[in-house]
Protein backbone atom coordinates (compact mmCIF):
# COMPACT_ATOMS: atom_id res chain seq x y z
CA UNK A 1 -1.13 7.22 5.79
CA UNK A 2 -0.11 10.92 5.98
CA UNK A 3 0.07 12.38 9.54
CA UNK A 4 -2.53 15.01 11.11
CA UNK A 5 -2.06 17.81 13.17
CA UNK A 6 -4.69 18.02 16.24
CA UNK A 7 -7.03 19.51 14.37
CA UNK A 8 -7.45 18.33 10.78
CA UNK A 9 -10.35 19.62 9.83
CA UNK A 10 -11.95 17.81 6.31
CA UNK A 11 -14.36 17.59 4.19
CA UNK A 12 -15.45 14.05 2.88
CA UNK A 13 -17.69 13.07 -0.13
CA UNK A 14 -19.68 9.96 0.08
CA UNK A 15 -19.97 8.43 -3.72
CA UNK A 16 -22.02 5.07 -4.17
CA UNK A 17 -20.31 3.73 -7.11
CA UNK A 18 -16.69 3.21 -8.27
CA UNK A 19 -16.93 4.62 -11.64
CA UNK A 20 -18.44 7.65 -10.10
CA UNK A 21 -15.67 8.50 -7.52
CA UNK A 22 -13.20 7.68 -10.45
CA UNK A 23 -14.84 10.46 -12.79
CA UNK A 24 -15.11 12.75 -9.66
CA UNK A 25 -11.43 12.53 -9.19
CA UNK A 26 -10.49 13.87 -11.79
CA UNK A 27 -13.05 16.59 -11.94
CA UNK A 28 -12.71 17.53 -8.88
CA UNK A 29 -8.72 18.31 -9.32
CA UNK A 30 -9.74 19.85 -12.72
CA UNK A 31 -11.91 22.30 -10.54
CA UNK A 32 -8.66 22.91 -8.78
CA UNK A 33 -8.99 21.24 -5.34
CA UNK A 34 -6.17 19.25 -3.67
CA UNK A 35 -8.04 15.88 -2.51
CA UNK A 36 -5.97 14.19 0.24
CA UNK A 37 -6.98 10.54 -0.58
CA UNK A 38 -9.79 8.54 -1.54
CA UNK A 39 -11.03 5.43 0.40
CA UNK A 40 -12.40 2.10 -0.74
CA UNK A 41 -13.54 -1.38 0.26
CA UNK A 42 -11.60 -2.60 -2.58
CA UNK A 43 -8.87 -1.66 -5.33
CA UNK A 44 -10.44 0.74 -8.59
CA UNK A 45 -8.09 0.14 -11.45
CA UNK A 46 -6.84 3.80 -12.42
CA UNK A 47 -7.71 5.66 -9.23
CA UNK A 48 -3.69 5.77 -8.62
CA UNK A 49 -3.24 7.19 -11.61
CA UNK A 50 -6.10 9.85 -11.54
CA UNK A 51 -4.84 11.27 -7.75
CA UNK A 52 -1.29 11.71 -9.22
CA UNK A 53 0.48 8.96 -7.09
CA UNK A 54 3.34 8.30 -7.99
CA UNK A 55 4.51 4.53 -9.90
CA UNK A 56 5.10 2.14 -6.66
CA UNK A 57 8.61 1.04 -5.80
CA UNK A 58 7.60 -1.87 -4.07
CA UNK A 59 8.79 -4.31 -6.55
CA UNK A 60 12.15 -2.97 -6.05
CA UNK A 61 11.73 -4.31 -3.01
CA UNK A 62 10.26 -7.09 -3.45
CA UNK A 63 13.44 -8.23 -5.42
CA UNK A 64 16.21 -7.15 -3.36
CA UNK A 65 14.01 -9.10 -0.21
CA UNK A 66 13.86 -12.11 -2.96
CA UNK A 67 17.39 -11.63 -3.47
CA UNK A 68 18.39 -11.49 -0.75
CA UNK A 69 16.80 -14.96 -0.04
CA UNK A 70 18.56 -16.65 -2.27
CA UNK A 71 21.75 -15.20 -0.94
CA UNK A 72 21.05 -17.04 2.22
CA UNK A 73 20.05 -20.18 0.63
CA UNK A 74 23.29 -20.21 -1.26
CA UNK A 75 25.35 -19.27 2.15
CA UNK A 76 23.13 -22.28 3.99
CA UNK A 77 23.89 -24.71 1.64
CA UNK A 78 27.48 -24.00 1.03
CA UNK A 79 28.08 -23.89 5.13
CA UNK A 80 26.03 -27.08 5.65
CA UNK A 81 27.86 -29.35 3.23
CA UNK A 82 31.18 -27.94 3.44
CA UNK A 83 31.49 -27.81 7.37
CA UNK A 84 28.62 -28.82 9.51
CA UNK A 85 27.83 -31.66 7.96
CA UNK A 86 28.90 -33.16 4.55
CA UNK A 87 27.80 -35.54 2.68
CA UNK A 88 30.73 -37.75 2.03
CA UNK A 89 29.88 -40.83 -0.19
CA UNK A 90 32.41 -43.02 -1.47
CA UNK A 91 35.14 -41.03 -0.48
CA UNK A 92 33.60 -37.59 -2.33
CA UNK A 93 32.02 -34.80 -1.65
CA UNK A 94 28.62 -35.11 -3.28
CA UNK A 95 28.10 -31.29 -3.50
CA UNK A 96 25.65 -30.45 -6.17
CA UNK A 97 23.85 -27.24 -6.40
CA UNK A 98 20.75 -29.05 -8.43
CA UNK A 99 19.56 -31.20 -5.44
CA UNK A 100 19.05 -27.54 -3.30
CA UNK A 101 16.85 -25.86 -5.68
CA UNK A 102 13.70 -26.46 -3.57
CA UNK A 103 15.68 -24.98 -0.72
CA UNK A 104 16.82 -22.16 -2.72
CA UNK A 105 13.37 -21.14 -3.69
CA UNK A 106 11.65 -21.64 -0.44
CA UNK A 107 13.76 -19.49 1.33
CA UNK A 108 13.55 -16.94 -1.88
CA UNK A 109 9.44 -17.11 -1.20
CA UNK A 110 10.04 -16.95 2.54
CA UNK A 111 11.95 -13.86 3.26
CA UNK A 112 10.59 -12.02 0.35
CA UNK A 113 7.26 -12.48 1.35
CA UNK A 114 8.27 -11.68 5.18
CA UNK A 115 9.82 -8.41 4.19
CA UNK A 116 7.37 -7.46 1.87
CA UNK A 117 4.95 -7.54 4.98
CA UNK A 118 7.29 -5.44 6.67
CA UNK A 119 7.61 -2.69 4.14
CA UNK A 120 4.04 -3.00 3.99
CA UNK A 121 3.27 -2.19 7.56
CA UNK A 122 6.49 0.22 7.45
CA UNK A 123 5.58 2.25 4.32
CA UNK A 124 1.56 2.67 5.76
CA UNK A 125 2.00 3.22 8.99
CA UNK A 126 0.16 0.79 10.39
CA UNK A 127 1.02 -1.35 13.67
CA UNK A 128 -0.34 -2.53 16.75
CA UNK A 129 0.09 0.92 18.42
CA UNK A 130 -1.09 2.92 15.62
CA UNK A 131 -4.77 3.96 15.78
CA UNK A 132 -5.91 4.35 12.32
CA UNK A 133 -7.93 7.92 11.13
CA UNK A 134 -11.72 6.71 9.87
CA UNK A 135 -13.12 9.19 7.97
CA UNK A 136 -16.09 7.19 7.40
CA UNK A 137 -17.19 3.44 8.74
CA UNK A 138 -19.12 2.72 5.15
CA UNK A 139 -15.67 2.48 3.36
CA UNK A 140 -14.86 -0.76 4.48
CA UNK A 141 -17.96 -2.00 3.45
CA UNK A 142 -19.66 -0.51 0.76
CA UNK A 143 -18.88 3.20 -0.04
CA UNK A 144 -15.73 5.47 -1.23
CA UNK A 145 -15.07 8.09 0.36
CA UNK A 146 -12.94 11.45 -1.03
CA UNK A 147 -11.38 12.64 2.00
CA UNK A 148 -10.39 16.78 1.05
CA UNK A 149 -7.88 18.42 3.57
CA UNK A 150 -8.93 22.19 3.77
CA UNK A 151 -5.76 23.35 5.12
CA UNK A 152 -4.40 22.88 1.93
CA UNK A 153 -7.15 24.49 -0.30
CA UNK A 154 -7.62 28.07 -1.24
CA UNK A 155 -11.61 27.49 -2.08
CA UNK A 156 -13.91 28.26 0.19
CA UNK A 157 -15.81 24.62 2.85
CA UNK A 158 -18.97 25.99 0.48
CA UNK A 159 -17.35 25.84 -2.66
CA UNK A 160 -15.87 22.33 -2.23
CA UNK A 161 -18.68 21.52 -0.93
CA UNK A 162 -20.77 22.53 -3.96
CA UNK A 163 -18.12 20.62 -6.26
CA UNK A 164 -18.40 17.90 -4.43
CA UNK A 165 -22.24 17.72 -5.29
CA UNK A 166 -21.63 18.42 -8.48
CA UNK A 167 -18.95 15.95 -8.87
CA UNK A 168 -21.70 12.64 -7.93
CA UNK A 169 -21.49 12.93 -3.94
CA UNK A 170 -24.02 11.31 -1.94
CA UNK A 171 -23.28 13.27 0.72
CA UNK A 172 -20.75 15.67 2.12
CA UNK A 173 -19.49 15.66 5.77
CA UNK A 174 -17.52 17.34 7.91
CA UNK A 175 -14.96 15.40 9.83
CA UNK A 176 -12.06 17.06 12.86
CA UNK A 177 -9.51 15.23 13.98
């Protein structure tokens, strides 16, 4: 979620149908407009690709969090049997890595998944202080909407307007923030 200066002003196109805001996409940037984002109540396989986004980095992540898991797994283990409280059968130590797999993987699972929720939150700005920017209710139901910032276009609020007709809008709004 990009920030907005006090007074945003944009234009948003209503579409009924995935397939149509996917085609408009792309001819709406052919017609040479910058579209700040488009909003839906679920994923639409391509739309990434046809706004120019570039290739996520969260699997990065998502590894080095996983990794980082089993580091501490390892460092558990090792501590636990070695000084806090070995197993000593028979006169032995009966350290053997196979019998802390499941541990090894559940902590893995566990603080990957826990920082993947952070970067999540992080990387969208989202929290439980942040006040997200609507540009229209129906998205999270059952419409997509093409949110166009007209500080960064050269066309003219008709022109857009008119492309975003052409383009397969239901309707075209004007929203300030």
């Amino acid at each position: 979620m990009s920030e907005i200066n006090g007074n945003g002003k944009f234009l948003v196109g209503i579409y009924d149908d995935d397939d149509v805001v996917l085609k408009a996409v792309r001819d709406v940037k052919k017609a040479g407009v910058r579209i700040h984002e488009v909003y839906s109540p679920f994923p639409i396989h391509g739309l990434d690709v046809a706004l120019g986004h570039p290739r996520t980095r969260l699997g990065i992540a998502a590894f080095l969090f996983g990794l980082t898991g089993t580091t501490l797994a390892l460092l558990l283990t090792a501590y636990t049997e070695s000084f806090d409280w070995p197993m000593i059968v028979g006169g032995k130590d009966s350290y053997s890595p196979i019998i802390y797999v499941p541990i090894f993987f559940e902590l893995t699972v566990l603080i990957c998944a826990l920082g993947m929720v952070g970067t999540f939150l992080v990387s969208n700005g989202l929290g439980p202080t942040v006040k997200p920017l609507m540009y229209d209710l129906r998205t999270t139901d059952n419409k997509f909407a093409m949110a166009i910032d007209m500080s960064k276009n050269n066309l003219a609020e008709g022109d857009i307007e008119r492309i975003l007709k052409n383009s397969g809008a239901a309707e075209v709004n004007v929203k300030q923030f």
